[in-house]
N, C-alpha and C. Protein backbone atom coordinates (compact mmCIF):
# COMPACT_ATOMS: atom_id res chain seq x y z
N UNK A 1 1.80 6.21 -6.94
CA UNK A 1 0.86 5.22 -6.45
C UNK A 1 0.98 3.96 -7.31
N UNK A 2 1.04 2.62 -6.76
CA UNK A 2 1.16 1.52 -7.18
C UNK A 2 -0.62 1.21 -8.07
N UNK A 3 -0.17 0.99 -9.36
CA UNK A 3 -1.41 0.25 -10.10
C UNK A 3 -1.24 -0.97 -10.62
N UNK A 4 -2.06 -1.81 -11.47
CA UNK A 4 -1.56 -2.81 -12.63
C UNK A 4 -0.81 -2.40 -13.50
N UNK A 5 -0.25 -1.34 -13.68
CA UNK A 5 0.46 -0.62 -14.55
C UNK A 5 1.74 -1.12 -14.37
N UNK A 6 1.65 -0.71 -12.88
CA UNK A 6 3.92 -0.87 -12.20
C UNK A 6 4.42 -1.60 -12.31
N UNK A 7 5.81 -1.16 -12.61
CA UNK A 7 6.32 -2.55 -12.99
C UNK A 7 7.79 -2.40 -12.14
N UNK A 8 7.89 -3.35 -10.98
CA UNK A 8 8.52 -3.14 -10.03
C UNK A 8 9.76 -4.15 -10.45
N UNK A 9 10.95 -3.27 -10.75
CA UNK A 9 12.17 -3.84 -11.14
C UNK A 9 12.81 -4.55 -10.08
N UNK A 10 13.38 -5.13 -10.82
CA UNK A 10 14.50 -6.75 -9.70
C UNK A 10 15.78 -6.33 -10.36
N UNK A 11 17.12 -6.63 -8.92
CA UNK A 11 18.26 -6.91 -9.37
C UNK A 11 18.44 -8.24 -9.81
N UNK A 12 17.57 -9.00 -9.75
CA UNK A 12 17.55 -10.63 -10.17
C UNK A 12 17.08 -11.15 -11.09
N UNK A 13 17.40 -12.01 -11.55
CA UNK A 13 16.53 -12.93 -12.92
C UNK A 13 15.13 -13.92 -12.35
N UNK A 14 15.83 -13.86 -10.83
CA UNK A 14 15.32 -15.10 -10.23
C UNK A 14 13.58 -14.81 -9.80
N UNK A 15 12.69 -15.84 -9.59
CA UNK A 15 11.29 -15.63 -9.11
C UNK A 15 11.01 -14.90 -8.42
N UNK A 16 10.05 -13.85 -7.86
CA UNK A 16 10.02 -13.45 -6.49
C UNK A 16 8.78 -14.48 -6.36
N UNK A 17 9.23 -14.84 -4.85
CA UNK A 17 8.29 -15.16 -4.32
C UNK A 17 7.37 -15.19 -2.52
N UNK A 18 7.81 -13.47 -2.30
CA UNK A 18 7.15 -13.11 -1.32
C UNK A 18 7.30 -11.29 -1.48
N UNK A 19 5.84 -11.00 -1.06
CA UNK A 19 6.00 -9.51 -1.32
C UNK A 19 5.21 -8.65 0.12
N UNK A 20 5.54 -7.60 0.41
CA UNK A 20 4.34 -6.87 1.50
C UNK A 20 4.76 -5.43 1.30
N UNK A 21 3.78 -4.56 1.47
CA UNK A 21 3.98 -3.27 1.45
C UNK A 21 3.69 -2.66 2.99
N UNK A 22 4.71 -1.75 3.33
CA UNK A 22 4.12 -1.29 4.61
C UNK A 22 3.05 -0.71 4.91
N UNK A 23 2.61 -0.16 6.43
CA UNK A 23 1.15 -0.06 6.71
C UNK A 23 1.17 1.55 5.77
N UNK A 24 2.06 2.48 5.76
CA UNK A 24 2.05 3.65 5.41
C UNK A 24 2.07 3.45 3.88
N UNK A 25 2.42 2.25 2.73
CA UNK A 25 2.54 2.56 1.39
C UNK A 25 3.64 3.16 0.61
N UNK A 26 4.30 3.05 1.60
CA UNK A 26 5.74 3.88 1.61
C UNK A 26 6.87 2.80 0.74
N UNK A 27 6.93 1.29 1.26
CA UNK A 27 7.98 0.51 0.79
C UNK A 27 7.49 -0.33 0.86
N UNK A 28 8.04 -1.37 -0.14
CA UNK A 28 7.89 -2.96 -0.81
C UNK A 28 8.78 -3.58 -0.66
N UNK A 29 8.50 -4.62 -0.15
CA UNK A 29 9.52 -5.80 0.48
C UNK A 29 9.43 -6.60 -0.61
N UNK A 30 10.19 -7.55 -0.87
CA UNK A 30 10.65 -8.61 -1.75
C UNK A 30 11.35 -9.93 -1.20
N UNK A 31 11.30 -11.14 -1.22
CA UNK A 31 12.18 -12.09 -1.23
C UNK A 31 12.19 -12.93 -2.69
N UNK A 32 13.19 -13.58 -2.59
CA UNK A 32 13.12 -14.34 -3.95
C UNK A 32 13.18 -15.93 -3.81
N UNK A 33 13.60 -16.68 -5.24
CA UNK A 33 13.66 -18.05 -4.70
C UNK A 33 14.71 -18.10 -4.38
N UNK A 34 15.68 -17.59 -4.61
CA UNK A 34 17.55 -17.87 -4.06
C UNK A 34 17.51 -17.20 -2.81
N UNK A 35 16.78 -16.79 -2.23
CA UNK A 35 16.95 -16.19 -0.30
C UNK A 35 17.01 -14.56 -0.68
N UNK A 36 17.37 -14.06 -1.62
CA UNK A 36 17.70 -12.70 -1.59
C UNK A 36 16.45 -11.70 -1.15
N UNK A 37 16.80 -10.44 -0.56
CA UNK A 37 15.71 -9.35 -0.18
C UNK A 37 16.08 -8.02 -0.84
N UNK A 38 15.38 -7.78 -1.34
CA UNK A 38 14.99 -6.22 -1.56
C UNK A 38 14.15 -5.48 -1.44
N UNK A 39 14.17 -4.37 -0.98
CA UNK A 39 13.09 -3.24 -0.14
C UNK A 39 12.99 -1.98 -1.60
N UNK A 40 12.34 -1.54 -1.74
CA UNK A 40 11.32 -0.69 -3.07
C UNK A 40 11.10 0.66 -2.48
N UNK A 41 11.21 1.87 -2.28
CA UNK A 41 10.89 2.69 -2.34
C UNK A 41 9.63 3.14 -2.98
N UNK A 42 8.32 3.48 -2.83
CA UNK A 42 7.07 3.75 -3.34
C UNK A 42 7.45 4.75 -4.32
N UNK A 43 7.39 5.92 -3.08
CA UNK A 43 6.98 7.10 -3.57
C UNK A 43 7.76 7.89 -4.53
N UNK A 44 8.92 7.08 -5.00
CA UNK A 44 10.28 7.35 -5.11
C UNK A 44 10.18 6.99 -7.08
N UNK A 45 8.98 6.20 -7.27
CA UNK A 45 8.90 5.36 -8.70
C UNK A 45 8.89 6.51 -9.70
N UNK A 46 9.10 5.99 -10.84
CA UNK A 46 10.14 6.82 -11.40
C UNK A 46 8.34 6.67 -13.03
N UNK A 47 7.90 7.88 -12.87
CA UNK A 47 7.10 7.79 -13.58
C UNK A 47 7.11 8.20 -15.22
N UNK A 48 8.26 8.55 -15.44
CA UNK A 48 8.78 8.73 -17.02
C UNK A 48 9.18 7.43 -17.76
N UNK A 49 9.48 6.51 -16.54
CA UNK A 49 9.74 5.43 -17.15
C UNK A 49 8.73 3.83 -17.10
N UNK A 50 7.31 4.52 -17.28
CA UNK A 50 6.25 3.06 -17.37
C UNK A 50 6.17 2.95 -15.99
N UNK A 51 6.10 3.97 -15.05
CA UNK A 51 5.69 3.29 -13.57
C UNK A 51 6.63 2.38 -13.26
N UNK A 52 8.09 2.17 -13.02
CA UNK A 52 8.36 1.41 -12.61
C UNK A 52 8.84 2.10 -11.20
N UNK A 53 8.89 1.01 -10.45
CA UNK A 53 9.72 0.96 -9.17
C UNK A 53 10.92 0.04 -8.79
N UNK A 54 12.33 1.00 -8.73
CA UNK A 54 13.93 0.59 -8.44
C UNK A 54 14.08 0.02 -7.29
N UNK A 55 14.49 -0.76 -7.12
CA UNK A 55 15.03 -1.16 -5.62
C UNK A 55 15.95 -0.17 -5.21
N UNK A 56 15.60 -0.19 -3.90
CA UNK A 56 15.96 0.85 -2.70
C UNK A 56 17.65 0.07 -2.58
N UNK A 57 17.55 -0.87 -2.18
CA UNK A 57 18.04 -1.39 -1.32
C UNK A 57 18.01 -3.20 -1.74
N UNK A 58 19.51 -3.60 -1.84
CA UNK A 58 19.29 -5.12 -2.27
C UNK A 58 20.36 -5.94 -1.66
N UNK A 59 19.90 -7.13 -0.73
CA UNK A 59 20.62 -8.04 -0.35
C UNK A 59 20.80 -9.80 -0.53
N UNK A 60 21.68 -9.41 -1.47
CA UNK A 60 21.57 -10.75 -1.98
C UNK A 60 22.05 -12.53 -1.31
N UNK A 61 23.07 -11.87 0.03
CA UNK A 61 23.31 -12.99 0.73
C UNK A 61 22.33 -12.59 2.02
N UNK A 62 21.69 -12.88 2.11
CA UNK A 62 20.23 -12.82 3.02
C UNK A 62 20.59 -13.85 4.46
N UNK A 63 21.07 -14.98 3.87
CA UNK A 63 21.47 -16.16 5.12
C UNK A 63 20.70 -17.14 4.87
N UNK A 64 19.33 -16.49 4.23
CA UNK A 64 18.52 -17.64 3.38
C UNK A 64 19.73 -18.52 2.63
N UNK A 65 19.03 -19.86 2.38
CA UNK A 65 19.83 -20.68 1.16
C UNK A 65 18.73 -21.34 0.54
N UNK A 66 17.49 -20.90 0.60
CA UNK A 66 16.31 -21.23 -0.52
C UNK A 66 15.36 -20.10 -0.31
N UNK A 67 14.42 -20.56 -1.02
CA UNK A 67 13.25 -19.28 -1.61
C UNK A 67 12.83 -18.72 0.45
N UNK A 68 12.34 -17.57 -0.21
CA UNK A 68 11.55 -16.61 0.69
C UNK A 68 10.04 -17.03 0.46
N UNK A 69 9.45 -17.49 1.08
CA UNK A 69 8.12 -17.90 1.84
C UNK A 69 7.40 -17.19 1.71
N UNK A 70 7.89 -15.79 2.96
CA UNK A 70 7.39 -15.06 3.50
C UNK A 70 8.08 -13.67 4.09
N UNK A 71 7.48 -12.65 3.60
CA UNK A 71 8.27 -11.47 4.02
C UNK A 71 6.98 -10.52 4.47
N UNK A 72 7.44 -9.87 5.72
CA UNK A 72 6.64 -9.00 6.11
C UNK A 72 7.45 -8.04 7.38
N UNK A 73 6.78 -6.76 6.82
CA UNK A 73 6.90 -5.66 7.72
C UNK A 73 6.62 -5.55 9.26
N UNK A 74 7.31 -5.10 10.46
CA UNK A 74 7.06 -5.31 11.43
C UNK A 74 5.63 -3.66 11.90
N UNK A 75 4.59 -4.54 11.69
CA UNK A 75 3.56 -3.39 11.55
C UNK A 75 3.58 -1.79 12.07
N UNK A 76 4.50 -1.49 13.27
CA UNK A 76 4.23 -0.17 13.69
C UNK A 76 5.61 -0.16 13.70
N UNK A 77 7.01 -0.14 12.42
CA UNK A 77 8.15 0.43 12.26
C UNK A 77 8.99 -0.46 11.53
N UNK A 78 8.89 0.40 10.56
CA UNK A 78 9.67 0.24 8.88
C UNK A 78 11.23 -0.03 9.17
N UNK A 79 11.70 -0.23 10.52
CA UNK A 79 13.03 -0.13 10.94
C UNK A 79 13.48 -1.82 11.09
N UNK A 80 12.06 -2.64 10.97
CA UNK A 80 12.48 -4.34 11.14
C UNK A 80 11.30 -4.99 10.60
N UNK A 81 11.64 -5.99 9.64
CA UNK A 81 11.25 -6.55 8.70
C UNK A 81 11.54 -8.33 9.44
N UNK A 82 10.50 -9.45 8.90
CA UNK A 82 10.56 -10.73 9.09
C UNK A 82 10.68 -11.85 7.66
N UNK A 83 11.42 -12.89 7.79
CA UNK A 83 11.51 -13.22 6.82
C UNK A 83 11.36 -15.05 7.14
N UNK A 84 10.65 -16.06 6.50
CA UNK A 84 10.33 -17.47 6.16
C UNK A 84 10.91 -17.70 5.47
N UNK A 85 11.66 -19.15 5.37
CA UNK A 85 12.13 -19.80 4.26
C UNK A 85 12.13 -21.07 4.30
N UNK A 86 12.01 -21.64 3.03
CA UNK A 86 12.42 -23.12 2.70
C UNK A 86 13.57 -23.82 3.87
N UNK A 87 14.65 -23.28 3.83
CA UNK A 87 15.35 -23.65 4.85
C UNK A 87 15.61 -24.09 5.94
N UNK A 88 14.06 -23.57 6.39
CA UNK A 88 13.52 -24.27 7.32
C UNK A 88 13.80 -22.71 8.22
N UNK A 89 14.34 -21.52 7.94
CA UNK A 89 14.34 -20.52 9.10
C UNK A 89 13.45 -19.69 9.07
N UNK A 90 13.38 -18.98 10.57
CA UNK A 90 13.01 -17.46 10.40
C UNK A 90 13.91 -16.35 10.71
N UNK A 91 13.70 -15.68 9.74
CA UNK A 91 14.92 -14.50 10.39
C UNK A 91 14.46 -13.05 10.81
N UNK A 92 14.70 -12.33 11.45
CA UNK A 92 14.19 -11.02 11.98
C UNK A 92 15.53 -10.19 11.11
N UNK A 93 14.83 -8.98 10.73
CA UNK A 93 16.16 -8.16 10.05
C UNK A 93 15.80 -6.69 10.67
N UNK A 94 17.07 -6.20 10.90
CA UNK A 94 17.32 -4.14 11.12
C UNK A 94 17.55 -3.68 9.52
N UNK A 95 16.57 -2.88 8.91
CA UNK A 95 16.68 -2.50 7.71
C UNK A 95 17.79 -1.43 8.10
N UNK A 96 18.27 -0.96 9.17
CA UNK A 96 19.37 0.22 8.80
C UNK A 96 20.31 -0.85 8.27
N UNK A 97 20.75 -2.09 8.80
CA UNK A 97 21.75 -2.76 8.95
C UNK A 97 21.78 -3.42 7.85
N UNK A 98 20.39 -3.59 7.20
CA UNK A 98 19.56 -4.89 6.10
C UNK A 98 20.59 -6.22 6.36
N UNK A 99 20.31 -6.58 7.76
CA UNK A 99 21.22 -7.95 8.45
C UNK A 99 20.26 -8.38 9.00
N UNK A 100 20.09 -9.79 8.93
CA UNK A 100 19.78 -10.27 9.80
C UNK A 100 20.27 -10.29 11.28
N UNK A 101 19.28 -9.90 12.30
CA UNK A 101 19.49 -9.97 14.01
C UNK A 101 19.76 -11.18 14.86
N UNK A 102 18.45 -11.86 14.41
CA UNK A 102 17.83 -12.67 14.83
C UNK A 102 17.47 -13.87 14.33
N UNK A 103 17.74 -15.26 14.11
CA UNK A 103 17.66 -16.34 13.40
C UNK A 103 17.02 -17.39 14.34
N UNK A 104 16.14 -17.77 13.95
CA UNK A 104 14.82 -19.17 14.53
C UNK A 104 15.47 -20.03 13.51
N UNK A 105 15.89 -21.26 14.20
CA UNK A 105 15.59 -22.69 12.86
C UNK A 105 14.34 -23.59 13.53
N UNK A 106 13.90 -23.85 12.70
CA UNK A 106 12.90 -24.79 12.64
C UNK A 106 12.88 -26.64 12.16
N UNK A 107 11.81 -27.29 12.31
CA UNK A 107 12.18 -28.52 11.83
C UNK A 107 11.43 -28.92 10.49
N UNK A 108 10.77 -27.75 10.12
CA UNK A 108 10.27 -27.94 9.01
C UNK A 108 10.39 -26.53 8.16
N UNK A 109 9.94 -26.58 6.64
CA UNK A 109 9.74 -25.20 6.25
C UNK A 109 8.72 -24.33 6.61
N UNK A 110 9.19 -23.15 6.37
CA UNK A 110 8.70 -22.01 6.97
C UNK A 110 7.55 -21.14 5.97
N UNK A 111 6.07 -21.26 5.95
CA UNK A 111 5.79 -20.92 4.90
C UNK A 111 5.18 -19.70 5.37
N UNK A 112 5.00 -19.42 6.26
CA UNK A 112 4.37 -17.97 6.66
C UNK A 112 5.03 -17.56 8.17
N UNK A 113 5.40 -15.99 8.43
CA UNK A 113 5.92 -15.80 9.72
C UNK A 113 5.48 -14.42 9.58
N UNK A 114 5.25 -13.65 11.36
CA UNK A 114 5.43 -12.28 11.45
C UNK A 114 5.41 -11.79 12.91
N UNK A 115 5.46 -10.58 12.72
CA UNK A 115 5.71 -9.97 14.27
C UNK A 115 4.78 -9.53 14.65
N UNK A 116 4.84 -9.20 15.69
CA UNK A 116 3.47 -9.08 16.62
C UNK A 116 3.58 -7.79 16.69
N UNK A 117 2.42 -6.36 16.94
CA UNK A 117 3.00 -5.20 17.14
C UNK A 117 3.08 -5.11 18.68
N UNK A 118 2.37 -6.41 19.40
CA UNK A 118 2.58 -6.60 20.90
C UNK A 118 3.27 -7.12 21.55
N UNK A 119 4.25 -7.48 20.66
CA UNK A 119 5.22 -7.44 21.60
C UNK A 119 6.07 -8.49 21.01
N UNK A 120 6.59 -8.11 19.85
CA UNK A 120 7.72 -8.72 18.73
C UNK A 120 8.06 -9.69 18.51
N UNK A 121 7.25 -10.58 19.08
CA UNK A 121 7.36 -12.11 18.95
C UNK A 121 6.78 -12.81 17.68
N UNK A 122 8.25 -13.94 17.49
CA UNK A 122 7.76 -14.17 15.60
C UNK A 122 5.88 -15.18 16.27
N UNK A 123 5.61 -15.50 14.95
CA UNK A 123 4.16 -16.47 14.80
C UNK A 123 4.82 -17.27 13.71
């Protein structure tokens, strides 16, 4: 279980600056300021070592080319994840694939985005 304690490890030096946990508590999303994503495994944290939590899973060419905004879980399936950026995009991702699907550009930056569980359309 996640406390003030955890200390949720990065393959990066770089800021994070977007986080969400799924509806189940199961996994932690990440973006950073360089575009990169990584997904956290919960239940998986490794409690001999100070509560920390390893990345599952890390993608460092994302398609982003500035910070992550915004990252969030697609509420009813851990199988697609949404992502905001500076860049001005949004991107939809298949965590089997951890690729981006789906790419929105915009005319401005992107500081918040997500999916609908009605019917998968970004906001």
């Amino acid at each position: 279980e996640i406390s003030h304690n955890t200390t949720v490890k990065s393959e990066t030096k770089y800021a994070t600056t977007a986080i969400d946990i799924d509806s189940n508590g199961e996994y932690l999303l990440s973006g950073d300021s360089v575009g990169a994503v990584t997904i956290h495994q919960i239940n998986e944290m490794d409690v001999s070592s100070c509560n920390e939590i390893k990345p599952t899973c890390y993608e460092p060419k994302s398609g982003h080319k500035f910070n992550i905004n915004s990252i969030k879980w697609f509420p009813k399936d851990t199988g697609i994840f949404v992502t905001g950026s500076s860049d001005k995009t949004v991107q939809v991702w298949d965590t089997n694939e951890m690729s981006a699907v789906e790419k929105f550009k915009f005319s401005g930056h992107v500081y918040d985005a997500e999916l609908s569980g009605r019917g998968g359309k970004t906001s």
